[in-house]
C-alpha atoms as a PDB file:
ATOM      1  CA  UNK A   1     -10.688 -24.669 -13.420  1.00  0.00           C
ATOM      2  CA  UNK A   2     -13.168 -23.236 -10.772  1.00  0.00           C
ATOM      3  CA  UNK A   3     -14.987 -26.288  -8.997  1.00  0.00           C
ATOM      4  CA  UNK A   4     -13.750 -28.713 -11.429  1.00  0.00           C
ATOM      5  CA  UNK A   5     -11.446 -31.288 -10.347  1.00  0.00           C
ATOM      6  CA  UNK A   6      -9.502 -31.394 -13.551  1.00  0.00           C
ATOM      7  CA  UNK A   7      -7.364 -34.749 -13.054  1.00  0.00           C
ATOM      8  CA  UNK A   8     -10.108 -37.374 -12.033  1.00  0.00           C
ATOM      9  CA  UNK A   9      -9.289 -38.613 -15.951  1.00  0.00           C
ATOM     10  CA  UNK A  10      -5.295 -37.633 -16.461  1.00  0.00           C
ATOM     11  CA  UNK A  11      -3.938 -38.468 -19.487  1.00  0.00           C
ATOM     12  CA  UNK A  12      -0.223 -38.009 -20.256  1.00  0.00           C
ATOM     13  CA  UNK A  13       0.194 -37.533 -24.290  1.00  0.00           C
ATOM     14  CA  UNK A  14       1.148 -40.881 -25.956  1.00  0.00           C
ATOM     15  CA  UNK A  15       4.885 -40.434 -27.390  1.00  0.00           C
ATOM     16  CA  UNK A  16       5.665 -38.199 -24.506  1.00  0.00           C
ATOM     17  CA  UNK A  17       5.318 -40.959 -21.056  1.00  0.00           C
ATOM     18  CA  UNK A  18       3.215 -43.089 -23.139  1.00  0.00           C
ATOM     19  CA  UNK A  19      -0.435 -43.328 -21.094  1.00  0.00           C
ATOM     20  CA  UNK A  20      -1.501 -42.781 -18.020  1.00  0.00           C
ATOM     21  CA  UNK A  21      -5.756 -42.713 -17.058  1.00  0.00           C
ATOM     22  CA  UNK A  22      -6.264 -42.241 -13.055  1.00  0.00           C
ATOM     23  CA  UNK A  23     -10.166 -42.247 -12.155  1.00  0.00           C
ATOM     24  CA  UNK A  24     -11.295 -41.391  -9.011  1.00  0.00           C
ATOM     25  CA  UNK A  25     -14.520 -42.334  -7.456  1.00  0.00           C
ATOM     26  CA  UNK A  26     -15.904 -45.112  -5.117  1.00  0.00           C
ATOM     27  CA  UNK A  27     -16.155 -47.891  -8.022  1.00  0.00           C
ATOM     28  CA  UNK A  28     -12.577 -49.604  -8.872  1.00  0.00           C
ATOM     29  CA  UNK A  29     -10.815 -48.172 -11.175  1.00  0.00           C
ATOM     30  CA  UNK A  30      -8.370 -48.964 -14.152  1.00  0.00           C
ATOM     31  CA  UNK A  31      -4.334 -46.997 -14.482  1.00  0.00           C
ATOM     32  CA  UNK A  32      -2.627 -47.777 -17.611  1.00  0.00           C
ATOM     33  CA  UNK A  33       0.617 -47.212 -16.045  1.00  0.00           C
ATOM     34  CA  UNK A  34       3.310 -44.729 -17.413  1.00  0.00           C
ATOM     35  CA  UNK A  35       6.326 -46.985 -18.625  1.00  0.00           C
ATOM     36  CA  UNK A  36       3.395 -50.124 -19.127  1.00  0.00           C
ATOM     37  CA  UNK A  37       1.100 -52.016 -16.961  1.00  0.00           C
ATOM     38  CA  UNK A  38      -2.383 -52.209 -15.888  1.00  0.00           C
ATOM     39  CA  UNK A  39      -2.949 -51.527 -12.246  1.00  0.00           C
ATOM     40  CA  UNK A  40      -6.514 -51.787 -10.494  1.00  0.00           C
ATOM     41  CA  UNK A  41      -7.780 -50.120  -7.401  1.00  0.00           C
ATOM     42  CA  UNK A  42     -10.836 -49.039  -5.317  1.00  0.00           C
ATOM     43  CA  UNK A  43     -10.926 -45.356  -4.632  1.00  0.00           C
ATOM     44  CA  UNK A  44     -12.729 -46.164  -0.722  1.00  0.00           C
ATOM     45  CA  UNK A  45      -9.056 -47.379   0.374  1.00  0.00           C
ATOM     46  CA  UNK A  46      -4.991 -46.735   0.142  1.00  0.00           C
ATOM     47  CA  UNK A  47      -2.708 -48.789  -1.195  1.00  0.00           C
ATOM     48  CA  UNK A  48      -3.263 -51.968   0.162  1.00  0.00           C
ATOM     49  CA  UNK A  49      -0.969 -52.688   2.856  1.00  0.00           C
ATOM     50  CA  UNK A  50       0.025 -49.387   3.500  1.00  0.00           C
ATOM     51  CA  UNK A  51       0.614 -47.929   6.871  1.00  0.00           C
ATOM     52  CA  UNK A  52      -1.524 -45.086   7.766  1.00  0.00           C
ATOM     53  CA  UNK A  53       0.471 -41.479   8.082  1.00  0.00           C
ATOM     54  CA  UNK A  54       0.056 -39.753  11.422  1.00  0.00           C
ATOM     55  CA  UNK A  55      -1.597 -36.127  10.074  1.00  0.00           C
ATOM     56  CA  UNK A  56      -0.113 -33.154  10.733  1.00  0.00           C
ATOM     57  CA  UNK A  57      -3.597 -30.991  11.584  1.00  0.00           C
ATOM     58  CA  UNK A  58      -5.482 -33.990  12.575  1.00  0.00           C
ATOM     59  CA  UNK A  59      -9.002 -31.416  12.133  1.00  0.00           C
ATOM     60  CA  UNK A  60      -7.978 -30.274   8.740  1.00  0.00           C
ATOM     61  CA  UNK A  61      -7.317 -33.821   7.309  1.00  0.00           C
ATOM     62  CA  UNK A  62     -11.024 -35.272   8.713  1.00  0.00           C
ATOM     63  CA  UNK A  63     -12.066 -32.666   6.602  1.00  0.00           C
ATOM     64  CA  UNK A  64     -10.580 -33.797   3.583  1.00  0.00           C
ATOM     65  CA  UNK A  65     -11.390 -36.894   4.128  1.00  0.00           C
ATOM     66  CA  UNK A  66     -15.289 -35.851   4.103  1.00  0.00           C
ATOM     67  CA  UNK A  67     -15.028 -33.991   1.263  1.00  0.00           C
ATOM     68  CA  UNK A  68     -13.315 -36.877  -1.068  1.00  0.00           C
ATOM     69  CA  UNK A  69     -16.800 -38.751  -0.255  1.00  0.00           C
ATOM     70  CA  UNK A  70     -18.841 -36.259  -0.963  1.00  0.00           C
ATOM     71  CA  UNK A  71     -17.113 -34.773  -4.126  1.00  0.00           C
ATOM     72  CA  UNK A  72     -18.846 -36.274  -7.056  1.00  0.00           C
ATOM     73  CA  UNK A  73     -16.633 -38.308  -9.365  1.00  0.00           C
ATOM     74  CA  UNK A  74     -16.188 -36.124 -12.043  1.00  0.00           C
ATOM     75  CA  UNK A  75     -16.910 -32.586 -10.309  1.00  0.00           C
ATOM     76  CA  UNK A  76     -17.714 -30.279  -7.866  1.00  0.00           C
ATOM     77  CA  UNK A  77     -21.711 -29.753  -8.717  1.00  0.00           C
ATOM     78  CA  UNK A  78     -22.973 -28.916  -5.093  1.00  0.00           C
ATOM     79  CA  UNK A  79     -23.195 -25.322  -4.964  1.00  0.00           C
ATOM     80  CA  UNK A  80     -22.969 -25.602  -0.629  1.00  0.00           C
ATOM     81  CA  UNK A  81     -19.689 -27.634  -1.299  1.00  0.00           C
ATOM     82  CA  UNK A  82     -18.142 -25.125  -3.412  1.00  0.00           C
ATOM     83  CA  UNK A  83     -18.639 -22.728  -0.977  1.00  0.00           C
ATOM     84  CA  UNK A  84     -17.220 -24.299   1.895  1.00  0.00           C
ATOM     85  CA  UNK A  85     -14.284 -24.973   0.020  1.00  0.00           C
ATOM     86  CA  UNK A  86     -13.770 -21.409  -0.971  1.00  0.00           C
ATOM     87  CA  UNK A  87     -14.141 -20.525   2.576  1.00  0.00           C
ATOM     88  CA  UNK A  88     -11.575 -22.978   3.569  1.00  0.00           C
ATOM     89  CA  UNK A  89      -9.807 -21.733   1.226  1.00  0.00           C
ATOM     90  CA  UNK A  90      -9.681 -18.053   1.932  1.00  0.00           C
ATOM     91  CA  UNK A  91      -8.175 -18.879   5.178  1.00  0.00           C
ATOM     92  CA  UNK A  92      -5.605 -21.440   4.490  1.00  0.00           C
ATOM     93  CA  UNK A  93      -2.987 -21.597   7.003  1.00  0.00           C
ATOM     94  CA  UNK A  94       0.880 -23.249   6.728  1.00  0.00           C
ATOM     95  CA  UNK A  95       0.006 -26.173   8.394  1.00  0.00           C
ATOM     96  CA  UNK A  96      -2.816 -27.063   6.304  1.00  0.00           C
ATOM     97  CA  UNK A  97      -0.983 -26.397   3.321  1.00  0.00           C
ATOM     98  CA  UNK A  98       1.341 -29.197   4.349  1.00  0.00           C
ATOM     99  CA  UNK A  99      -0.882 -31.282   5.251  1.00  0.00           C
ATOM    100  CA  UNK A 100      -2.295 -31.253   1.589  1.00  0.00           C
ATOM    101  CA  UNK A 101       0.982 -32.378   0.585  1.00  0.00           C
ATOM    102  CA  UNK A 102       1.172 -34.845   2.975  1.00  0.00           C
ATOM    103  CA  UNK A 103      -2.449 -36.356   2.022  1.00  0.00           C
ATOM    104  CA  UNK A 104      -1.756 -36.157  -1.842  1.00  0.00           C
ATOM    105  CA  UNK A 105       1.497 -37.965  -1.214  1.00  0.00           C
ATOM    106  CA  UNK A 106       0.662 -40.641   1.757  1.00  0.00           C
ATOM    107  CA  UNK A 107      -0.018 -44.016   0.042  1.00  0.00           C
ATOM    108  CA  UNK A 108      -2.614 -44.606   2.837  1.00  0.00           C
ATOM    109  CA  UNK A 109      -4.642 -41.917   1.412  1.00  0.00           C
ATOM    110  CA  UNK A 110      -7.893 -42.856  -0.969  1.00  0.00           C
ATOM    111  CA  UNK A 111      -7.252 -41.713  -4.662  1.00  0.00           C
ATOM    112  CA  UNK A 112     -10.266 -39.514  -3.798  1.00  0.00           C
ATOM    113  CA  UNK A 113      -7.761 -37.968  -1.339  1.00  0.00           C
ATOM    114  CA  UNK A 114      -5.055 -37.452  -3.347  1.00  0.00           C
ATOM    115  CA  UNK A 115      -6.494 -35.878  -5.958  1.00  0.00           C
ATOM    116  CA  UNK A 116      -8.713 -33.645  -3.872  1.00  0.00           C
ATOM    117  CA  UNK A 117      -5.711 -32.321  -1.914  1.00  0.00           C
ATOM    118  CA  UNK A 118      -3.545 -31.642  -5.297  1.00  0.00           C
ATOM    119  CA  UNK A 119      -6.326 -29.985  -6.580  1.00  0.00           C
ATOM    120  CA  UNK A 120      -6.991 -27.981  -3.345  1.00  0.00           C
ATOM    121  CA  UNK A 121      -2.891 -26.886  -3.580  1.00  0.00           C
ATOM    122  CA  UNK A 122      -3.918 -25.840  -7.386  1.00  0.00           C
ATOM    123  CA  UNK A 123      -6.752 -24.000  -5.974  1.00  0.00           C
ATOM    124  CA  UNK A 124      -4.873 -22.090  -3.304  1.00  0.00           C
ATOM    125  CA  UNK A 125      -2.315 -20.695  -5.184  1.00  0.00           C
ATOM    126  CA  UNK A 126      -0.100 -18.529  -4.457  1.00  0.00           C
ATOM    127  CA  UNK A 127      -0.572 -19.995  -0.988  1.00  0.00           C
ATOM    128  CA  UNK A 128       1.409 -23.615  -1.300  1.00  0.00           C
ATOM    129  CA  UNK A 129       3.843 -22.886  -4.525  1.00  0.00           C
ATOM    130  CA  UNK A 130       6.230 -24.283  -2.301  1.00  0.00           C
ATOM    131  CA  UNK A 131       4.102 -27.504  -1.561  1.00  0.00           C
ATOM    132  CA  UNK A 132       3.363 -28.081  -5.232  1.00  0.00           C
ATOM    133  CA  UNK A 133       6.977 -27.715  -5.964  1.00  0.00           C
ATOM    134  CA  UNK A 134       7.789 -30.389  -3.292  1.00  0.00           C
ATOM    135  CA  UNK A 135       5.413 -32.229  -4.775  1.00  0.00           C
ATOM    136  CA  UNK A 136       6.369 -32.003  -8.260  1.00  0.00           C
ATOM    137  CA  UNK A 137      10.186 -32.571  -7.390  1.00  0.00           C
ATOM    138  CA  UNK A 138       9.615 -35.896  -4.881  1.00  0.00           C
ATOM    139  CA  UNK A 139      10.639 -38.762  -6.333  1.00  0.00           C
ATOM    140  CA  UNK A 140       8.430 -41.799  -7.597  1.00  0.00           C
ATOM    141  CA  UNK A 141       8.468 -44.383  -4.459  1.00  0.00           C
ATOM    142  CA  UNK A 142      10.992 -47.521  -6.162  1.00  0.00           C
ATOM    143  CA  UNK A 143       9.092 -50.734  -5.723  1.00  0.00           C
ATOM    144  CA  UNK A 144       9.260 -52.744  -2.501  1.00  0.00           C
ATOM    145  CA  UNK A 145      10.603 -55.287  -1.338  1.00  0.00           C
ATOM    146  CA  UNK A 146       7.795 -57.509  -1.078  1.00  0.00           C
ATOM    147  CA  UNK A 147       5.492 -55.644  -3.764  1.00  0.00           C
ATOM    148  CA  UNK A 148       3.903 -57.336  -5.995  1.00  0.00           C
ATOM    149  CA  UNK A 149       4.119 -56.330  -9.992  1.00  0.00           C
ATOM    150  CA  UNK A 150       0.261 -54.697  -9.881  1.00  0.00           C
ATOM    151  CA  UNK A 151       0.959 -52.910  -6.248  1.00  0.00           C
ATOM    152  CA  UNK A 152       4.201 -51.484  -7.803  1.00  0.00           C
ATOM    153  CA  UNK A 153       2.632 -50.029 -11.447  1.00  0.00           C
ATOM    154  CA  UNK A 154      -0.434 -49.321  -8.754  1.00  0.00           C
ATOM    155  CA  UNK A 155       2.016 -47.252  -6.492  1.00  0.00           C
ATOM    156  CA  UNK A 156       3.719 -45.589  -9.500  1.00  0.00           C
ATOM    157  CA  UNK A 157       0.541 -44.430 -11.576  1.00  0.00           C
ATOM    158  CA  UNK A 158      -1.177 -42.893  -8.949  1.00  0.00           C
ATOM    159  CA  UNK A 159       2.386 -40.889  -7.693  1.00  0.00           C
ATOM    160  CA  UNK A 160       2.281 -39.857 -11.110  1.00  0.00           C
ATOM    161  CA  UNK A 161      -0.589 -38.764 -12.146  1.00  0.00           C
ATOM    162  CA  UNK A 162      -0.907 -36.380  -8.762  1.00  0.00           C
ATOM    163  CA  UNK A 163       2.581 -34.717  -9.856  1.00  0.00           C
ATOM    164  CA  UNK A 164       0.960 -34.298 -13.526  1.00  0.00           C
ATOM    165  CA  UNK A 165      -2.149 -32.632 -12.122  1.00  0.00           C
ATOM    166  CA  UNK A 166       0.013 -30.613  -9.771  1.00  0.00           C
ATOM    167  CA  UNK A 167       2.129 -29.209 -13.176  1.00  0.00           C
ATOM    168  CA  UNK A 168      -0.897 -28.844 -15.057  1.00  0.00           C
ATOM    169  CA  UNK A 169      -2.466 -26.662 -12.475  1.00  0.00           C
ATOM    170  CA  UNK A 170       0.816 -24.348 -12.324  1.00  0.00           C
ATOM    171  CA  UNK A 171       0.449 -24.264 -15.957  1.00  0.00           C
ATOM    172  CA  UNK A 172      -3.203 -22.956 -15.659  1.00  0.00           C
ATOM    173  CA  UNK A 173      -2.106 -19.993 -13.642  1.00  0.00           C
ATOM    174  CA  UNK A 174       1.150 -19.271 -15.390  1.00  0.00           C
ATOM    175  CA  UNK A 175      -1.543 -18.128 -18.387  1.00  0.00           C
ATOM    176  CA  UNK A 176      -2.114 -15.061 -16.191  1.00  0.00           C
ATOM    177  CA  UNK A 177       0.577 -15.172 -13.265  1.00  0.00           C
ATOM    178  CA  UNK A 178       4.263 -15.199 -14.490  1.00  0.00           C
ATOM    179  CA  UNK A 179       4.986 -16.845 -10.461  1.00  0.00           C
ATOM    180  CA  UNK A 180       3.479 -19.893 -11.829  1.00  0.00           C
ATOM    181  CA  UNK A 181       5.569 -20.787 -14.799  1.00  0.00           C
ATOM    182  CA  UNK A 182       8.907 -19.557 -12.693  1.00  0.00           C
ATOM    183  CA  UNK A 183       8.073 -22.677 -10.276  1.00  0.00           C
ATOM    184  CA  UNK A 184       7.553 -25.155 -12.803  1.00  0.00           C
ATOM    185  CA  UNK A 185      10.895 -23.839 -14.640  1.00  0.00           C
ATOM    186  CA  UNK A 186      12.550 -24.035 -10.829  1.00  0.00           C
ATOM    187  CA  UNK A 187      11.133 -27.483 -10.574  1.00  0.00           C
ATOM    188  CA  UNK A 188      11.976 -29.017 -13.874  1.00  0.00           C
ATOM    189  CA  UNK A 189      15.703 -29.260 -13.402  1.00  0.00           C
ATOM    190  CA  UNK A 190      14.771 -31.487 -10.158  1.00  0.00           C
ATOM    191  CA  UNK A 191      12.274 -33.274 -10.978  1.00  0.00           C
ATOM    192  CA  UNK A 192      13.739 -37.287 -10.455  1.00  0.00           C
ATOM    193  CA  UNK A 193      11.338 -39.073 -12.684  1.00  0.00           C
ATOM    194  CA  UNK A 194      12.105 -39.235 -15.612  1.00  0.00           C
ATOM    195  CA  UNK A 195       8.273 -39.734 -17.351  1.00  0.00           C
ATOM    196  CA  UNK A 196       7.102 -36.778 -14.918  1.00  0.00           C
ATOM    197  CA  UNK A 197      10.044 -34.811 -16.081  1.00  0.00           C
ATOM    198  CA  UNK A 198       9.455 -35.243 -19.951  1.00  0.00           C
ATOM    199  CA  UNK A 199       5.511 -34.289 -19.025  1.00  0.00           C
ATOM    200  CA  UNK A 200       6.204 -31.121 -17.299  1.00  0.00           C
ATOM    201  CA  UNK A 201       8.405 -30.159 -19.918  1.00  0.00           C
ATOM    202  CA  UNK A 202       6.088 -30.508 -22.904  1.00  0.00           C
ATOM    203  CA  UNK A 203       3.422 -28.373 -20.919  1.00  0.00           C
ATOM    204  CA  UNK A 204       6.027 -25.502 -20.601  1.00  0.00           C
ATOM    205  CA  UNK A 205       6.709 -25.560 -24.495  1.00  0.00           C
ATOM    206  CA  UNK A 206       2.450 -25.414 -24.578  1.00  0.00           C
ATOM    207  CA  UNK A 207       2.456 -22.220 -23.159  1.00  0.00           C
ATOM    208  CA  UNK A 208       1.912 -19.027 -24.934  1.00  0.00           C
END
Protein backbone atom coordinates (compact mmCIF):
# COMPACT_ATOMS: atom_id res chain seq x y z
CA UNK A 1 0.00 0.00 0.00
CA UNK A 2 3.32 2.05 0.11
CA UNK A 3 2.82 5.33 -2.08
CA UNK A 4 -0.31 4.14 -3.53
CA UNK A 5 -3.39 5.89 -2.77
CA UNK A 6 -5.55 2.83 -2.80
CA UNK A 7 -9.21 4.46 -2.83
CA UNK A 8 -8.98 7.04 -5.79
CA UNK A 9 -11.36 4.08 -7.55
CA UNK A 10 -13.46 2.50 -4.35
CA UNK A 11 -15.70 0.03 -5.11
CA UNK A 12 -18.05 -1.48 -2.50
CA UNK A 13 -18.99 -5.27 -3.68
CA UNK A 14 -22.40 -5.32 -5.50
CA UNK A 15 -24.93 -7.41 -3.17
CA UNK A 16 -23.16 -6.08 -0.16
CA UNK A 17 -24.01 -1.74 -0.41
CA UNK A 18 -24.63 -2.19 -3.97
CA UNK A 19 -21.86 0.31 -5.87
CA UNK A 20 -20.00 2.91 -5.02
CA UNK A 21 -16.88 4.43 -7.66
CA UNK A 22 -15.21 7.77 -6.05
CA UNK A 23 -12.39 9.22 -8.50
CA UNK A 24 -10.26 11.74 -7.50
CA UNK A 25 -8.39 14.08 -9.68
CA UNK A 26 -8.84 17.64 -11.17
CA UNK A 27 -11.35 16.46 -14.09
CA UNK A 28 -15.15 15.92 -12.78
CA UNK A 29 -15.89 12.95 -11.72
CA UNK A 30 -18.81 10.32 -11.66
CA UNK A 31 -20.20 8.43 -7.81
CA UNK A 32 -22.66 5.79 -8.34
CA UNK A 33 -24.04 6.33 -5.01
CA UNK A 34 -24.42 3.52 -2.31
CA UNK A 35 -28.32 3.01 -1.86
CA UNK A 36 -28.70 4.54 -5.88
CA UNK A 37 -27.96 7.70 -7.63
CA UNK A 38 -25.51 9.31 -9.80
CA UNK A 39 -23.75 12.25 -8.27
CA UNK A 40 -21.12 14.50 -10.25
CA UNK A 41 -18.34 16.62 -8.94
CA UNK A 42 -15.03 18.44 -9.68
CA UNK A 43 -12.21 17.33 -7.47
CA UNK A 44 -10.61 21.41 -7.53
CA UNK A 45 -13.64 22.30 -5.04
CA UNK A 46 -15.95 21.11 -1.85
CA UNK A 47 -19.25 20.52 -1.87
CA UNK A 48 -20.78 23.27 -3.39
CA UNK A 49 -22.15 25.56 -0.95
CA UNK A 50 -20.33 24.40 1.82
CA UNK A 51 -18.86 26.55 4.48
CA UNK A 52 -15.21 26.36 4.84
CA UNK A 53 -13.93 24.61 8.36
CA UNK A 54 -11.61 26.77 10.42
CA UNK A 55 -8.29 24.19 10.58
CA UNK A 56 -7.03 23.12 13.54
CA UNK A 57 -2.97 23.44 12.54
CA UNK A 58 -3.58 26.02 9.99
CA UNK A 59 0.46 25.04 8.62
CA UNK A 60 -0.25 21.38 8.51
CA UNK A 61 -3.54 21.69 6.48
CA UNK A 62 -1.75 24.21 3.61
CA UNK A 63 0.26 21.34 3.34
CA UNK A 64 -2.28 19.00 2.51
CA UNK A 65 -3.78 21.06 0.50
CA UNK A 66 -0.45 21.21 -1.78
CA UNK A 67 -0.02 17.83 -1.82
CA UNK A 68 -3.77 16.87 -3.13
CA UNK A 69 -2.57 19.04 -6.31
CA UNK A 70 0.37 17.61 -6.76
CA UNK A 71 -0.52 13.88 -6.07
CA UNK A 72 -1.15 12.33 -9.40
CA UNK A 73 -4.62 10.90 -9.88
CA UNK A 74 -4.05 7.48 -9.54
CA UNK A 75 -0.65 7.46 -7.42
CA UNK A 76 2.11 8.64 -5.71
CA UNK A 77 4.94 8.33 -8.70
CA UNK A 78 7.26 11.30 -7.60
CA UNK A 79 9.97 9.77 -5.78
CA UNK A 80 10.70 13.62 -3.90
CA UNK A 81 6.92 13.43 -2.90
CA UNK A 82 7.13 10.17 -1.34
CA UNK A 83 9.75 11.24 0.63
CA UNK A 84 8.41 14.23 2.06
CA UNK A 85 5.51 12.42 3.02
CA UNK A 86 7.43 9.80 4.88
CA UNK A 87 9.18 12.53 6.61
CA UNK A 88 5.99 14.10 7.59
CA UNK A 89 5.11 11.19 8.53
CA UNK A 90 7.79 10.06 10.89
CA UNK A 91 7.01 13.00 12.94
CA UNK A 92 3.32 13.17 13.14
CA UNK A 93 2.09 14.97 16.04
CA UNK A 94 -1.72 14.85 17.84
CA UNK A 95 -2.78 17.81 16.36
CA UNK A 96 -2.04 16.89 12.93
CA UNK A 97 -3.53 13.68 13.33
CA UNK A 98 -6.80 15.49 13.96
CA UNK A 99 -6.56 17.62 11.62
CA UNK A 100 -6.50 14.67 9.03
CA UNK A 101 -9.73 13.77 10.37
CA UNK A 102 -11.00 16.96 10.22
CA UNK A 103 -9.88 17.45 6.37
CA UNK A 104 -11.16 13.89 5.32
CA UNK A 105 -14.44 14.73 6.98
CA UNK A 106 -15.03 18.70 6.22
CA UNK A 107 -17.38 18.90 3.18
CA UNK A 108 -15.37 22.04 2.18
CA UNK A 109 -12.48 19.90 1.54
CA UNK A 110 -11.57 18.82 -2.35
CA UNK A 111 -12.10 14.98 -2.87
CA UNK A 112 -8.34 15.21 -3.50
CA UNK A 113 -8.31 16.20 0.20
CA UNK A 114 -10.25 13.75 1.58
CA UNK A 115 -8.83 11.00 0.25
CA UNK A 116 -5.26 12.14 0.74
CA UNK A 117 -5.85 12.71 4.47
CA UNK A 118 -7.65 9.09 4.95
CA UNK A 119 -4.95 7.68 3.26
CA UNK A 120 -2.30 9.66 5.25
CA UNK A 121 -4.32 8.25 8.71
CA UNK A 122 -3.84 4.63 6.89
CA UNK A 123 -0.31 5.48 6.42
CA UNK A 124 0.45 6.58 9.96
CA UNK A 125 -0.74 3.86 11.76
CA UNK A 126 -0.52 3.11 14.84
CA UNK A 127 -0.37 6.88 15.21
CA UNK A 128 -4.32 7.96 14.57
CA UNK A 129 -6.23 4.41 15.34
CA UNK A 130 -8.25 6.59 17.28
CA UNK A 131 -8.91 9.10 14.33
CA UNK A 132 -9.73 6.31 11.90
CA UNK A 133 -12.07 4.89 14.40
CA UNK A 134 -13.83 8.31 14.71
CA UNK A 135 -13.90 8.29 11.36
CA UNK A 136 -15.25 5.00 10.67
CA UNK A 137 -17.97 5.37 13.51
CA UNK A 138 -19.31 9.20 12.40
CA UNK A 139 -22.37 9.10 10.98
CA UNK A 140 -23.34 9.80 7.20
CA UNK A 141 -24.41 13.72 7.20
CA UNK A 142 -28.72 13.28 6.62
CA UNK A 143 -29.60 15.49 3.70
CA UNK A 144 -30.33 19.19 4.14
CA UNK A 145 -32.72 21.16 4.25
CA UNK A 146 -32.35 22.90 1.13
CA UNK A 147 -30.17 20.09 -0.70
CA UNK A 148 -30.85 19.22 -3.72
CA UNK A 149 -31.28 15.24 -4.75
CA UNK A 150 -27.53 15.23 -6.62
CA UNK A 151 -25.84 17.43 -3.59
CA UNK A 152 -27.39 14.87 -1.15
CA UNK A 153 -26.22 11.29 -3.08
CA UNK A 154 -23.01 13.82 -3.76
CA UNK A 155 -22.63 14.40 0.10
CA UNK A 156 -23.34 10.72 0.93
CA UNK A 157 -20.92 8.92 -1.65
CA UNK A 158 -18.05 10.77 -0.94
CA UNK A 159 -18.70 10.32 3.26
CA UNK A 160 -18.75 6.89 2.27
CA UNK A 161 -16.33 5.97 0.32
CA UNK A 162 -13.60 7.85 2.83
CA UNK A 163 -15.03 5.53 5.78
CA UNK A 164 -14.56 2.42 3.25
CA UNK A 165 -10.97 3.39 2.49
CA UNK A 166 -10.41 4.12 6.15
CA UNK A 167 -11.67 0.15 6.98
CA UNK A 168 -9.87 -1.14 4.16
CA UNK A 169 -6.65 0.35 5.31
CA UNK A 170 -7.17 -1.16 9.00
CA UNK A 171 -7.77 -4.29 7.21
CA UNK A 172 -4.34 -4.02 5.39
CA UNK A 173 -2.49 -3.84 8.64
CA UNK A 174 -4.58 -6.25 10.64
CA UNK A 175 -2.73 -8.92 8.00
CA UNK A 176 0.36 -8.35 10.18
CA UNK A 177 -0.79 -6.22 13.33
CA UNK A 178 -3.57 -7.90 15.47
CA UNK A 179 -4.21 -3.76 16.85
CA UNK A 180 -5.69 -3.26 13.53
CA UNK A 181 -8.45 -5.78 13.29
CA UNK A 182 -9.28 -5.09 17.28
CA UNK A 183 -10.32 -1.40 16.04
CA UNK A 184 -12.35 -2.34 13.25
CA UNK A 185 -14.10 -5.12 15.59
CA UNK A 186 -14.40 -2.00 18.32
CA UNK A 187 -15.82 0.07 15.56
CA UNK A 188 -18.27 -2.22 13.92
CA UNK A 189 -20.81 -2.33 16.70
CA UNK A 190 -20.95 1.68 16.23
CA UNK A 191 -20.75 2.23 13.11
CA UNK A 192 -24.42 4.31 12.24
CA UNK A 193 -24.63 3.62 8.58
CA UNK A 194 -25.98 1.02 7.79
CA UNK A 195 -24.20 0.40 3.99
CA UNK A 196 -20.74 1.33 5.78
CA UNK A 197 -21.61 -1.10 8.46
CA UNK A 198 -22.48 -4.16 6.14
CA UNK A 199 -18.95 -3.13 4.19
CA UNK A 200 -16.76 -3.23 7.13
CA UNK A 201 -18.20 -6.32 8.12
CA UNK A 202 -17.64 -8.36 4.96
CA UNK A 203 -13.87 -7.18 5.02
CA UNK A 204 -13.51 -8.69 8.59
CA UNK A 205 -14.97 -12.15 7.38
CA UNK A 206 -12.04 -11.57 4.33
CA UNK A 207 -9.45 -11.83 6.66
CA UNK A 208 -7.28 -14.77 7.21
Amino acid sequence: MRGTIIAVVLIIGVGVTGTLLWKTGRRVSKSTVIGGGVATWSASGGLPGAPPVPPIDKEFQEWLQNVAKDVDATHIDNVQKRYEIAKVLSVLTEEQTRQLLQTAQAPSSTSGERVLAAYLMIEAWPKAANELMTLITAPVTPPQPNDDKEVAELRAGQERSVRALAIDGLISHAEKDPKAKEVLAKSIPNIPDEYIKKYAEKRMTELK
